[in-house]
Protein backbone atom coordinates (compact mmCIF):
# COMPACT_ATOMS: atom_id res chain seq x y z
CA UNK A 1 70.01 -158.74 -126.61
CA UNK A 2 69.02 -162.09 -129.15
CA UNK A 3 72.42 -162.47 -129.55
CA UNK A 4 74.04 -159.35 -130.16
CA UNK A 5 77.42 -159.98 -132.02
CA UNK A 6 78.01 -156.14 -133.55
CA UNK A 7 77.84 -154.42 -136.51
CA UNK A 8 80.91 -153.53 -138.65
CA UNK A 9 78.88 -154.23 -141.97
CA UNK A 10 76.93 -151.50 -141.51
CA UNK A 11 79.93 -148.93 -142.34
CA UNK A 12 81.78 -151.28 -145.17
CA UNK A 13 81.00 -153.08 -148.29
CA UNK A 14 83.64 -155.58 -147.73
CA UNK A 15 82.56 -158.03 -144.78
CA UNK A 16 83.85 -156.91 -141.63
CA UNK A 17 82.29 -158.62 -138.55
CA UNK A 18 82.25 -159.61 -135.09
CA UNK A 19 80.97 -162.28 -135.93
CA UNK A 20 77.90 -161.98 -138.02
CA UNK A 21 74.91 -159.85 -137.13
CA UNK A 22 74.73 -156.52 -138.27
CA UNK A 23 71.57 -155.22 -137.44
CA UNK A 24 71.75 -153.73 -133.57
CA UNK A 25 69.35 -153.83 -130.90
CA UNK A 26 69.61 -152.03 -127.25
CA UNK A 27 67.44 -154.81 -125.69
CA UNK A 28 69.95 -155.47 -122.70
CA UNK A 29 70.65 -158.58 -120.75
CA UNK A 30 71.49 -158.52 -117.27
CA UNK A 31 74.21 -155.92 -115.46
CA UNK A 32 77.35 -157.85 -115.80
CA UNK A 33 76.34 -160.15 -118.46
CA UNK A 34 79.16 -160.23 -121.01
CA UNK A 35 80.12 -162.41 -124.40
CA UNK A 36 82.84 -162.82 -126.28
CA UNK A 37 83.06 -164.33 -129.55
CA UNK A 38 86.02 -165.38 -132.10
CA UNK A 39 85.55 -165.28 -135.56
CA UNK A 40 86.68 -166.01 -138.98
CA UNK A 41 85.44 -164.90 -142.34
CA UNK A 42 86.83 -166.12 -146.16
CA UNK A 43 86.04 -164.54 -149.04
CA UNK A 44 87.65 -164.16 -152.51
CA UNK A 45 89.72 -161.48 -151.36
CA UNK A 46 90.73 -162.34 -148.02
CA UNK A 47 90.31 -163.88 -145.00
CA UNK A 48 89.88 -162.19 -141.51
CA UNK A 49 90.41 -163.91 -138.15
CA UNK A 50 89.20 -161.59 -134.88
CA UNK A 51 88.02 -161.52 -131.29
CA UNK A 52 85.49 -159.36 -129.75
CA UNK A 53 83.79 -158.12 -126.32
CA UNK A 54 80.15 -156.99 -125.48
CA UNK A 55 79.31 -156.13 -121.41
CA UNK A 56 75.80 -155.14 -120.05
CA UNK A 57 78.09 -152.34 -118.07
CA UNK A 58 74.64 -150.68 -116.68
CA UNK A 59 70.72 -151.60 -116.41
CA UNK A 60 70.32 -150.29 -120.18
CA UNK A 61 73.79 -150.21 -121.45
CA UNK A 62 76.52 -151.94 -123.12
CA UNK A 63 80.02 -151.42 -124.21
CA UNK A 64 81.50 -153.38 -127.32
CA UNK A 65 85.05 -153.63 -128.45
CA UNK A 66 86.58 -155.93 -131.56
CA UNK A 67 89.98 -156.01 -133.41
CA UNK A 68 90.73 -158.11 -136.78
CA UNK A 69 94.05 -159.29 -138.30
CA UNK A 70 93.72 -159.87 -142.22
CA UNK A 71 95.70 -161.36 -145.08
CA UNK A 72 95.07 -157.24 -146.48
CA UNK A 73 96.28 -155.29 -144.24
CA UNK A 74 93.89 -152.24 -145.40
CA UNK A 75 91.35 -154.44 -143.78
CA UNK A 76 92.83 -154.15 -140.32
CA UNK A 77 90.50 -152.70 -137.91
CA UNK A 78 89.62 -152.21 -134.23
CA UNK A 79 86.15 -151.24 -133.00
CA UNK A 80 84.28 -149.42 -130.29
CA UNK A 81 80.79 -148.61 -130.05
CA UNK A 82 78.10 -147.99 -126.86
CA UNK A 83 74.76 -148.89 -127.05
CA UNK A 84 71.82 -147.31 -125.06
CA UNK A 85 68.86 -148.35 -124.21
CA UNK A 86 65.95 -145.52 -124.05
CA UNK A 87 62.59 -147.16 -123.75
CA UNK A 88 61.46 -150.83 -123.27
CA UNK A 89 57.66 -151.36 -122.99
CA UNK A 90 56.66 -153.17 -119.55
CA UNK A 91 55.44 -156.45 -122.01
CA UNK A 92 59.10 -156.44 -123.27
CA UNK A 93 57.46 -156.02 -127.10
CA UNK A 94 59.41 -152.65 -128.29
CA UNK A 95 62.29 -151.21 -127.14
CA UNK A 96 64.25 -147.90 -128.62
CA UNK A 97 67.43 -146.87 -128.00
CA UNK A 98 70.51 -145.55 -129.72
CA UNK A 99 73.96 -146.74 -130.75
CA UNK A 100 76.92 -145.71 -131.92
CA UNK A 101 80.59 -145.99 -132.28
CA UNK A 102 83.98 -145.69 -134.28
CA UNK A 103 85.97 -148.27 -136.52
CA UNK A 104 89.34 -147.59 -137.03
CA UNK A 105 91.53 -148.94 -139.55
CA UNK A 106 94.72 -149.87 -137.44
CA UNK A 107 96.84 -149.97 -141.12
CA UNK A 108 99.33 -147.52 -140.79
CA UNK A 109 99.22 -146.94 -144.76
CA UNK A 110 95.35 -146.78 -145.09
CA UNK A 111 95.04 -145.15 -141.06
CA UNK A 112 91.41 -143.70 -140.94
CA UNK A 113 88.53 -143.58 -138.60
CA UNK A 114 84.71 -143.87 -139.23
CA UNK A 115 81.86 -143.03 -137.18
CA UNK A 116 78.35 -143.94 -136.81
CA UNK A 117 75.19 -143.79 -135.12
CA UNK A 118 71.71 -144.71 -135.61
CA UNK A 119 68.34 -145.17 -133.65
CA UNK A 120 67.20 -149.26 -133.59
CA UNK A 121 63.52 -149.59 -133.49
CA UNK A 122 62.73 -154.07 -132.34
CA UNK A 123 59.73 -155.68 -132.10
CA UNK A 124 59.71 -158.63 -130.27
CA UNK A 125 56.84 -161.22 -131.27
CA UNK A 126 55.30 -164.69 -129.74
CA UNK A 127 56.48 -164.57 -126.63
CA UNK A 128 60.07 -162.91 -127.90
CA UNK A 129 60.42 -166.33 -130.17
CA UNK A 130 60.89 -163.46 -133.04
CA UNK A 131 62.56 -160.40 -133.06
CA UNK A 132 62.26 -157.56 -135.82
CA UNK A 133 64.63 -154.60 -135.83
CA UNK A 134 64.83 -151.59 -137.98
CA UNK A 135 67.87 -149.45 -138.17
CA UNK A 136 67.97 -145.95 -139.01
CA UNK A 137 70.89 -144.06 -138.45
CA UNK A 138 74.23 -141.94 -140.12
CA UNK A 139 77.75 -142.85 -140.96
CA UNK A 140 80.98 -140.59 -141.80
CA UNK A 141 84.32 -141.76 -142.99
CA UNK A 142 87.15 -139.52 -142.72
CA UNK A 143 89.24 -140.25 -145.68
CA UNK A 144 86.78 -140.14 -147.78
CA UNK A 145 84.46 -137.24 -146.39
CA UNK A 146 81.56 -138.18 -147.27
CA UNK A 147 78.32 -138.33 -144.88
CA UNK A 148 75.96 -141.41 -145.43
CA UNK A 149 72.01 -141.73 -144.53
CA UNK A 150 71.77 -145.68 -143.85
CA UNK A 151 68.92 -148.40 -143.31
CA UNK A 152 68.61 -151.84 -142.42
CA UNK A 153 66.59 -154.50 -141.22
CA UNK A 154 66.63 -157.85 -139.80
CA UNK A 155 64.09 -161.02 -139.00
CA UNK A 156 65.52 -163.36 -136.50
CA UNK A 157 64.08 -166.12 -134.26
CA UNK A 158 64.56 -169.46 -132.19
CA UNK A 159 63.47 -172.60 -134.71
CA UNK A 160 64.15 -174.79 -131.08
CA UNK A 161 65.71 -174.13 -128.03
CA UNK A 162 68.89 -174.49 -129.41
CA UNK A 163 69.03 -173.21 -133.30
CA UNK A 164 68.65 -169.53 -133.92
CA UNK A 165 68.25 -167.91 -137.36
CA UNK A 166 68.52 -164.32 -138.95
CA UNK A 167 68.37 -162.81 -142.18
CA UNK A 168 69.32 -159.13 -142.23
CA UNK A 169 69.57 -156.76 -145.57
CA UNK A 170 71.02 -153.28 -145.08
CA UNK A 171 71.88 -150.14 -147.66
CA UNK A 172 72.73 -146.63 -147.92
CA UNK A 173 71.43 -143.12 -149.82
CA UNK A 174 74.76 -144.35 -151.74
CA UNK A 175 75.11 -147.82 -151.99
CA UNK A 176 77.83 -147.43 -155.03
CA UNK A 177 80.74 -146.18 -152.89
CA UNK A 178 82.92 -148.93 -150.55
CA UNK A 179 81.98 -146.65 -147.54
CA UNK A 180 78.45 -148.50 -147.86
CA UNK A 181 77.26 -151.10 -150.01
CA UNK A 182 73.56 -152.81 -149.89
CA UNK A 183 74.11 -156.44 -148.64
CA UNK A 184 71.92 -159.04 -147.32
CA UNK A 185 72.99 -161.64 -144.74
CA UNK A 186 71.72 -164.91 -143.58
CA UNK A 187 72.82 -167.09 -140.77
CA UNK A 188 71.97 -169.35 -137.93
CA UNK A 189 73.70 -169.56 -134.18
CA UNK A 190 73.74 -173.53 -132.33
CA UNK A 191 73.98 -173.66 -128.60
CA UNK A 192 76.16 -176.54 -127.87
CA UNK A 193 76.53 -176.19 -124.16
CA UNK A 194 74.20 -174.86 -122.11
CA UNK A 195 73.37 -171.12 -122.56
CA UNK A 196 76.98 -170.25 -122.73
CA UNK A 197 78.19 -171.55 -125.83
CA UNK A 198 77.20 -171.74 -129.46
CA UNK A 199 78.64 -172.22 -133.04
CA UNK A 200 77.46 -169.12 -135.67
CA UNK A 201 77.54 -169.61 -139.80
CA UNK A 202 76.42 -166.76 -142.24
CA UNK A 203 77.01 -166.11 -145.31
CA UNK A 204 76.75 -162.50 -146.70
CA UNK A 205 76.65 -160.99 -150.67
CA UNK A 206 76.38 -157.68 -151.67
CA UNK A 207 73.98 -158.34 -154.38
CA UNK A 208 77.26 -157.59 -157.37
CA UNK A 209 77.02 -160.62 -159.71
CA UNK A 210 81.22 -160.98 -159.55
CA UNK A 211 80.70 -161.39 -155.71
CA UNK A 212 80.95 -165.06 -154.55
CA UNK A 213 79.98 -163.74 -151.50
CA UNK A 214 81.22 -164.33 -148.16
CA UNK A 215 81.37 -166.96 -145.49
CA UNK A 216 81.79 -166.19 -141.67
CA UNK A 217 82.05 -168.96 -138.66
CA UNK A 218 82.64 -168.19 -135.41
CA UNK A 219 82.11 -169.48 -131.37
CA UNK A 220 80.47 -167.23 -129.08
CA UNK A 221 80.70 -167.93 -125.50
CA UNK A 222 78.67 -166.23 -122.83
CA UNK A 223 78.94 -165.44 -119.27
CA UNK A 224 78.20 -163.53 -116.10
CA UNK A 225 81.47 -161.36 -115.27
CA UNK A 226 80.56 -159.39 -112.46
């Protein structure tokens, strides 16, 4: 993984996020190689504080697991998806796999669960300085019942050693409905201590004129568990 920091986005129009990345990958670091990031997003309607968990459980796959705490509680949500790696080219250029998982909003009032999956197609390019990803994959939310074809894409690279940037734009057969809006995001991720620690800003709109848009910062720390 470039920094894999999950992908709650990719079911909701309002900015959910572990972080800030939304477009997945199944490249795979090493067995036992874990991160864990804290995060905090503002917007005009709220603001979201939340932890989560990614481990390299196997050669080509990794478990991820996030919960938020909001100022609206119908944004409340835990998270759980498993990503598998299918196919990695022996240059390390392309890799397919699939992901998928289920967000649940914890709200007792607003208590609903939506699932996903979807097939990531990367590219990586100049010696993996530059990574392109293209997602393709399905979505389902239970209270509303409704079954969603979605896309996205992202364009993310090392500027140095230590700066990282990514610009991502994703969208759905129906981008009207909250399930699923089209957004873009851009952001960059700075190492500030070795290869274990870095500070992440993004900021993501979902291309409404009334939306200010959001901002998301967050500290990611990496390690090798076991």
């Amino acid at each position: 993984m470039i920094k894999k920091i999950c992908l709650f986005c990719v079911c909701f129009c309002q900015t959910f996020a572990a972080g800030w990345t939304i477009v997945g990958d199944t490249f795979t670091g090493e067995k036992g190689t874990c991160e864990f990031d804290i995060w905090l997003n503002t917007s005009e309607q709220s603001q979201n504080l939340g932890f989560y968990g990614d481990c390299v459980i196997l050669k080509y796959t990794s478990i991820q697991v996030a919960n938020n705490a909001s100022t609206q509680s119908f944004e409340n949500k835990g998270f759980i998806e498993i990503e598998q790696g299918f196919y990695t080219t022996p240059d390390n250029f392309f890799n397919i796999g699939i992901i998928g998982g289920n967000i649940i909003n914890t709200d007792i009032s607003h208590r609903n669960n939506n699932f996903y999956s979807y097939i990531p197609l990367s590219f990586n390019w100049f010696d993996a300085k530059m990574r392109t990803t293209l997602n393709i994959g399905w979505a389902y939310h239970t209270s509303t019942q409704q079954h969603l074809l979605t896309l996205s894409g992202s364009i993310s690279g090392n500027i140095t050693d230590k700066i990282w940037l990514v610009s991502e734009i994703s969208t759905s057969n129906n981008p009207h409905i909250l399930l699923n809006s089209s957004f873009y995001q851009v952001g960059a991720s700075f190492l500030i201590h070795k290869d274990n620690i870095s500070l992440d800003i993004a900021y993501l709109n979902s291309f409404k004129p009334q939306d200010i848009g959001t901002i998301i910062l967050g500290i990611t720390f990496n390690a090798k568990m076991f």
